[in-house]
PDB file of N, CA and C in Angstrom:
ATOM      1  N   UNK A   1     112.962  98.671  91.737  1.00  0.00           N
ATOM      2  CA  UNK A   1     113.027  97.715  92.821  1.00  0.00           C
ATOM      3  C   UNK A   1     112.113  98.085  93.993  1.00  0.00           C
ATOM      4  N   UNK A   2     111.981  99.365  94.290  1.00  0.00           N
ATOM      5  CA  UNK A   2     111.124  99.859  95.238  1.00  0.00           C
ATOM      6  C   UNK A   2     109.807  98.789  95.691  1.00  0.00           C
ATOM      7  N   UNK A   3     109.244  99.192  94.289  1.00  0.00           N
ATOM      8  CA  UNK A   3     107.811  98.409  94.308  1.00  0.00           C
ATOM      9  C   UNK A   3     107.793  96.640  93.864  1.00  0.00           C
ATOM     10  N   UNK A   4     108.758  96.101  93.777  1.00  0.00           N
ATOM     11  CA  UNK A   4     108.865  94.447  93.492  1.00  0.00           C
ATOM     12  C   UNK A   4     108.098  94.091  94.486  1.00  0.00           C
ATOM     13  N   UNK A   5     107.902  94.652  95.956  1.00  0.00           N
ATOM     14  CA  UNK A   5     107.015  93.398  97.012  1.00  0.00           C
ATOM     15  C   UNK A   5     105.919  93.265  96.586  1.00  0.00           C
ATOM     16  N   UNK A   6     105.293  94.374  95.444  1.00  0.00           N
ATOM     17  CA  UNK A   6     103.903  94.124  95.539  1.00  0.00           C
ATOM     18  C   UNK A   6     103.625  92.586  94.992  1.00  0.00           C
ATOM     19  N   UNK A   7     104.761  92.530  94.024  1.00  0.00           N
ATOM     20  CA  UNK A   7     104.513  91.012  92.740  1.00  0.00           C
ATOM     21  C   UNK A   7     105.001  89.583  93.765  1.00  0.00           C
ATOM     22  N   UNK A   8     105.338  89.934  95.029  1.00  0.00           N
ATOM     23  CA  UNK A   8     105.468  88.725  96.430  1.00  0.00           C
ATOM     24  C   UNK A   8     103.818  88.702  96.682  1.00  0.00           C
ATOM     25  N   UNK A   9     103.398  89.702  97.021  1.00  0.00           N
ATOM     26  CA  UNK A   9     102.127  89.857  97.660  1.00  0.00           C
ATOM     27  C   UNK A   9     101.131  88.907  96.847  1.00  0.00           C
ATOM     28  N   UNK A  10     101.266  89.641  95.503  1.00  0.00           N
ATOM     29  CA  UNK A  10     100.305  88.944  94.425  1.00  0.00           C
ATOM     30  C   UNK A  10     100.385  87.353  94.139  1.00  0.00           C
ATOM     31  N   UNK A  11     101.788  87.261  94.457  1.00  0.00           N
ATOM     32  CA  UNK A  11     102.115  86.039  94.052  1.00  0.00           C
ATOM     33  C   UNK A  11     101.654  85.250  95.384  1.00  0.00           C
ATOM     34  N   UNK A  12     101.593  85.338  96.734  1.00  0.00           N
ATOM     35  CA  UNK A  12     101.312  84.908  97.820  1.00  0.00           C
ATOM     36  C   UNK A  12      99.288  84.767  97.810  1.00  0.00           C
ATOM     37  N   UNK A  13      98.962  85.643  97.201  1.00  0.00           N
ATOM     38  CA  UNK A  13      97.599  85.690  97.010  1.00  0.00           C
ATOM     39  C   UNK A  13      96.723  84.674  95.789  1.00  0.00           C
ATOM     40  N   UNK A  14      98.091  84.321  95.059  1.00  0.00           N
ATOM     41  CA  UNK A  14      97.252  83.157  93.908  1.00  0.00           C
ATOM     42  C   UNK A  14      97.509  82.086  94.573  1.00  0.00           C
ATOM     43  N   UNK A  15      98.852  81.871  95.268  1.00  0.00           N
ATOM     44  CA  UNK A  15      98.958  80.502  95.968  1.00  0.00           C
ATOM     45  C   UNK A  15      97.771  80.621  96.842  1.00  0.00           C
ATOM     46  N   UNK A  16      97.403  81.109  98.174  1.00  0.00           N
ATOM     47  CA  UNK A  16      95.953  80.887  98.662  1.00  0.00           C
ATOM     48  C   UNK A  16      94.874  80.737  98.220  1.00  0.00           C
ATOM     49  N   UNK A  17      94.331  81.701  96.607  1.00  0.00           N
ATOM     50  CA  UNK A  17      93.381  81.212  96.123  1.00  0.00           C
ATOM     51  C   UNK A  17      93.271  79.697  95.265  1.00  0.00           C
ATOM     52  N   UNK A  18      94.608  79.496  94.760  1.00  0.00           N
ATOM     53  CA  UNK A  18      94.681  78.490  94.246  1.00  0.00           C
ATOM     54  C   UNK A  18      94.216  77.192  94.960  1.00  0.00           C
ATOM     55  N   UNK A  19      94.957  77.526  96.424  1.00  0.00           N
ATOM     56  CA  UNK A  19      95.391  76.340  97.411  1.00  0.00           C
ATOM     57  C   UNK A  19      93.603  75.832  97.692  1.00  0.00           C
ATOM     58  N   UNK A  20      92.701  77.352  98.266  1.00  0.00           N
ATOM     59  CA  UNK A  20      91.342  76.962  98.544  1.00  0.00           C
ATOM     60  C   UNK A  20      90.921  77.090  97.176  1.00  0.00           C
ATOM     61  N   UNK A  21      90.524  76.578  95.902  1.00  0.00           N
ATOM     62  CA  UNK A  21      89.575  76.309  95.202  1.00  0.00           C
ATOM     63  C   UNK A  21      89.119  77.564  94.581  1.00  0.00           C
ATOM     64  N   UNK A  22      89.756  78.853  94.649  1.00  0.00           N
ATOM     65  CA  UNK A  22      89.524  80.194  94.205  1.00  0.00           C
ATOM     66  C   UNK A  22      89.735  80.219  92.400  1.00  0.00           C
ATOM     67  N   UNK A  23      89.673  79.077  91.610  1.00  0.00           N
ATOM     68  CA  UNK A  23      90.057  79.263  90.437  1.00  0.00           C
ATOM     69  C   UNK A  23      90.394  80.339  90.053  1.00  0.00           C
ATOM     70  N   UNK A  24      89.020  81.105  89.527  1.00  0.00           N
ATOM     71  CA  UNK A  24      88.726  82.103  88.666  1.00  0.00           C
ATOM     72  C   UNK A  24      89.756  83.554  89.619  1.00  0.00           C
ATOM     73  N   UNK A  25      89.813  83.723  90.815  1.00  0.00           N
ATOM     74  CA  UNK A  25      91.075  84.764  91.455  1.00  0.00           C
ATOM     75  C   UNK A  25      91.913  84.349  91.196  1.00  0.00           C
ATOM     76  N   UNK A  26      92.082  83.307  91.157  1.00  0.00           N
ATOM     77  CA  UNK A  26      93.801  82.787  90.904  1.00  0.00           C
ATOM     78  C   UNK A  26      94.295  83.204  89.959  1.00  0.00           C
ATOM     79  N   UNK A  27      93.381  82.839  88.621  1.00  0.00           N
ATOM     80  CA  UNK A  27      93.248  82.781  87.178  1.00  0.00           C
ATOM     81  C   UNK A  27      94.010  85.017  87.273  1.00  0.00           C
ATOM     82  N   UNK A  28      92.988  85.521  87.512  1.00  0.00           N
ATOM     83  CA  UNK A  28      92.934  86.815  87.572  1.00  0.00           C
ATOM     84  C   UNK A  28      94.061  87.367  88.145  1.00  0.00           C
ATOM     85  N   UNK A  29      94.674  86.728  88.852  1.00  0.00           N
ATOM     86  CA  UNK A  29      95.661  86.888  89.847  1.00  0.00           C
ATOM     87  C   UNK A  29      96.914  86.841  88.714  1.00  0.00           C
ATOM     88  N   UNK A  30      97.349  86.272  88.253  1.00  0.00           N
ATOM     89  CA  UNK A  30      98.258  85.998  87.091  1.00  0.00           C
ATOM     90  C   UNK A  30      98.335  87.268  86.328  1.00  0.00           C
ATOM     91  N   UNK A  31      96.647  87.497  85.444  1.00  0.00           N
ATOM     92  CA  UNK A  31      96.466  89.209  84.913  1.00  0.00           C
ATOM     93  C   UNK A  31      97.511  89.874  85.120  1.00  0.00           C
ATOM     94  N   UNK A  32      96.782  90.283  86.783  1.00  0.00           N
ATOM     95  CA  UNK A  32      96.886  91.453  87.424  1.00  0.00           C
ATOM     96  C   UNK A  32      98.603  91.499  88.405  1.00  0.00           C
ATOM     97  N   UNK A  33      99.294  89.975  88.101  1.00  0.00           N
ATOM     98  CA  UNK A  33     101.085  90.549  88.471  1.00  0.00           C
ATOM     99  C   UNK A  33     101.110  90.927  87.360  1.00  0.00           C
ATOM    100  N   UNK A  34     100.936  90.489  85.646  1.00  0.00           N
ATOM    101  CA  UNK A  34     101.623  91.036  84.410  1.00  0.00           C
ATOM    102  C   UNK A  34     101.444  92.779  84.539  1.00  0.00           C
ATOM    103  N   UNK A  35     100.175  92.825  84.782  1.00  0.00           N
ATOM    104  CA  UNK A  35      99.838  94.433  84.624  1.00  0.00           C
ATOM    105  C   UNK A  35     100.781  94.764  85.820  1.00  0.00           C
ATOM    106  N   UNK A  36     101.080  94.643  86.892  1.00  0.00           N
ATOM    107  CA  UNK A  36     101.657  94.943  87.923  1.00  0.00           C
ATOM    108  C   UNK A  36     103.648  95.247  87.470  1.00  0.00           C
ATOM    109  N   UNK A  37     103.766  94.469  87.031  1.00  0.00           N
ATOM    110  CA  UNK A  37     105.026  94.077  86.232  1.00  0.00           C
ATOM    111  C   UNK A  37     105.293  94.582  85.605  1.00  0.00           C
ATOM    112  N   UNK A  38     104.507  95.161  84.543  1.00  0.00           N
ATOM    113  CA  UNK A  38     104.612  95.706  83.286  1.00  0.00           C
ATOM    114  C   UNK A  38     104.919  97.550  83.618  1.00  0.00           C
ATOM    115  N   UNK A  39     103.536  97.720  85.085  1.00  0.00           N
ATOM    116  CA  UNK A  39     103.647  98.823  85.117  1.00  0.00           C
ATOM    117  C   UNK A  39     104.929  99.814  86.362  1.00  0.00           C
ATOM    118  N   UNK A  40     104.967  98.887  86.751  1.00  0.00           N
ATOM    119  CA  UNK A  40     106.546  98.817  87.888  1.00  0.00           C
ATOM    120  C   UNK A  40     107.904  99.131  86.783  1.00  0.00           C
ATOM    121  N   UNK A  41     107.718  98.436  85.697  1.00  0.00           N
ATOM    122  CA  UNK A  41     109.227  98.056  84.947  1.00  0.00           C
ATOM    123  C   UNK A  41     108.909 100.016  84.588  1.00  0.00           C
ATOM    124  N   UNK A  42     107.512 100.303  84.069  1.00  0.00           N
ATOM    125  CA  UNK A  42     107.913 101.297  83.104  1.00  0.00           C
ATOM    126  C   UNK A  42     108.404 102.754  84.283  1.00  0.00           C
ATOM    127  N   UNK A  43     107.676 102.418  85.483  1.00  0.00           N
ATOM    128  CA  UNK A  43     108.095 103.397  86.360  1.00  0.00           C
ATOM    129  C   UNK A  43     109.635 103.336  86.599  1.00  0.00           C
ATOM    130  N   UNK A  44     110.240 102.040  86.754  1.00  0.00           N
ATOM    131  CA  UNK A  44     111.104 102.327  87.284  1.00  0.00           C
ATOM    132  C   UNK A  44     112.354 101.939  86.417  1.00  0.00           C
ATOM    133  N   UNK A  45     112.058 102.486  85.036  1.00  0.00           N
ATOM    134  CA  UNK A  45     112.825 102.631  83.413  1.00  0.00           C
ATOM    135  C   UNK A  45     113.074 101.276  83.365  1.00  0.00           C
ATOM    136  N   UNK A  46     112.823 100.253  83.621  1.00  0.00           N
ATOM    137  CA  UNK A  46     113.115  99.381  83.114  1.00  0.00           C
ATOM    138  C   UNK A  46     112.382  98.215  81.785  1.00  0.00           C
ATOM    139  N   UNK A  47     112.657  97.184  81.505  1.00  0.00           N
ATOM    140  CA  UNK A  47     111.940  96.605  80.354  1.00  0.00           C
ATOM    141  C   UNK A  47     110.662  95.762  80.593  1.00  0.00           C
ATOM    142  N   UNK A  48     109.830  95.975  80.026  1.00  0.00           N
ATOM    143  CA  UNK A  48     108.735  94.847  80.153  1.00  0.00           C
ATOM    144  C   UNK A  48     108.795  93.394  80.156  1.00  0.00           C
ATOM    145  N   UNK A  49     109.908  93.269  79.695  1.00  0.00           N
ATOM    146  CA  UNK A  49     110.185  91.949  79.230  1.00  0.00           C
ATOM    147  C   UNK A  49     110.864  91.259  80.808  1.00  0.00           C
ATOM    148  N   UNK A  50     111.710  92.010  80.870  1.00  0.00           N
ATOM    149  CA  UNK A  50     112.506  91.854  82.125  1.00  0.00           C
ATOM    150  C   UNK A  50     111.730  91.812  83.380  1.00  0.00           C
ATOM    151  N   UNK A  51     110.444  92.826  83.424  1.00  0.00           N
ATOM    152  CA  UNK A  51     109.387  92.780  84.367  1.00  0.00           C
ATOM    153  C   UNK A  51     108.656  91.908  84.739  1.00  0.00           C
ATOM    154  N   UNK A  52     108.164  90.883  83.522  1.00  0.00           N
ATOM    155  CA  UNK A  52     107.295  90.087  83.291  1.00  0.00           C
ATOM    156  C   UNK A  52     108.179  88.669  84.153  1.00  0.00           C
ATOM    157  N   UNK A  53     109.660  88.589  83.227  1.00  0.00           N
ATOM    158  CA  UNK A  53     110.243  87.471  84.002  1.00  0.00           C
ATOM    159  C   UNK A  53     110.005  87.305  85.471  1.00  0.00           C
ATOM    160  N   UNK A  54     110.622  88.706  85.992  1.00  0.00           N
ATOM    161  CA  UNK A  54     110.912  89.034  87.599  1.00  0.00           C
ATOM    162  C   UNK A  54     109.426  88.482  87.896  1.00  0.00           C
ATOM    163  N   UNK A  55     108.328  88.785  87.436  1.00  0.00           N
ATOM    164  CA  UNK A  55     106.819  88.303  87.946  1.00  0.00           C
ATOM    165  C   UNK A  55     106.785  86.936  88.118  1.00  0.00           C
ATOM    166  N   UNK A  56     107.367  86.495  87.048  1.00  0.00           N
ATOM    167  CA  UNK A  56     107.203  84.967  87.002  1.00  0.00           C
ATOM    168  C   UNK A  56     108.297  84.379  88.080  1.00  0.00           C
ATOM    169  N   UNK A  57     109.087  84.750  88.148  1.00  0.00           N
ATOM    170  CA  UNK A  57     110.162  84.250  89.783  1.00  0.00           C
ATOM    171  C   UNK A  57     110.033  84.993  90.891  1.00  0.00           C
ATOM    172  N   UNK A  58     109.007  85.483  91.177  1.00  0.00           N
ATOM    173  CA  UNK A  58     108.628  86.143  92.223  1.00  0.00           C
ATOM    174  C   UNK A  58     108.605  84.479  93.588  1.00  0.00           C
ATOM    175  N   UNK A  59     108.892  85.130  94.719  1.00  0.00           N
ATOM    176  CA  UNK A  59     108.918  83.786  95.777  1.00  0.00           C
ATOM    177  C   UNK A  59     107.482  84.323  96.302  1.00  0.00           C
ATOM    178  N   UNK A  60     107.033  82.660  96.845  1.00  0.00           N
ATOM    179  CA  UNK A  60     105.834  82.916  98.149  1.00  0.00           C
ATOM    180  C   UNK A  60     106.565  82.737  99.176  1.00  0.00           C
ATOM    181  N   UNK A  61     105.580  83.637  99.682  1.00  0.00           N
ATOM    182  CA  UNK A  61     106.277  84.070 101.366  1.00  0.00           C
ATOM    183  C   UNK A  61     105.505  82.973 102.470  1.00  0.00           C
ATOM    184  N   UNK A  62     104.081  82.899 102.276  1.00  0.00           N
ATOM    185  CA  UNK A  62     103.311  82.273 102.920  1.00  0.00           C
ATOM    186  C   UNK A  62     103.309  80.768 102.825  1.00  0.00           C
TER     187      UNK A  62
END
């Protein structure tokens, strides 16, 4: 749980690129919560699977 804000952050950062026309970051942006997700779950013993969800219901803040 420590590190979950980062996958807010990320997730706050595709909505802006999305919002201005940033396709291809946006696109990348998606990547880089899975890898984010993936690598959070294994630090903090939990499942990938379970990580990936939490990525995908992550809230925007902005």
């Amino acid at each position: 749980m420590a590190h979950d804000w980062i996958l807010d952050v990320l997730t706050d950062l595709k909505a802006y690129a999305t919002k201005n026309g940033l396709s291809a970051l946006a696109d990348e942006l998606d990547e880089v919560t899975l890898v984010a997700a993936t690598e959070i779950a294994s630090v903090e013993g939990r499942s990938p699977v379970a990580a990936a969800q939490n990525a995908r219901s992550s809230g925007v803040v902005f």
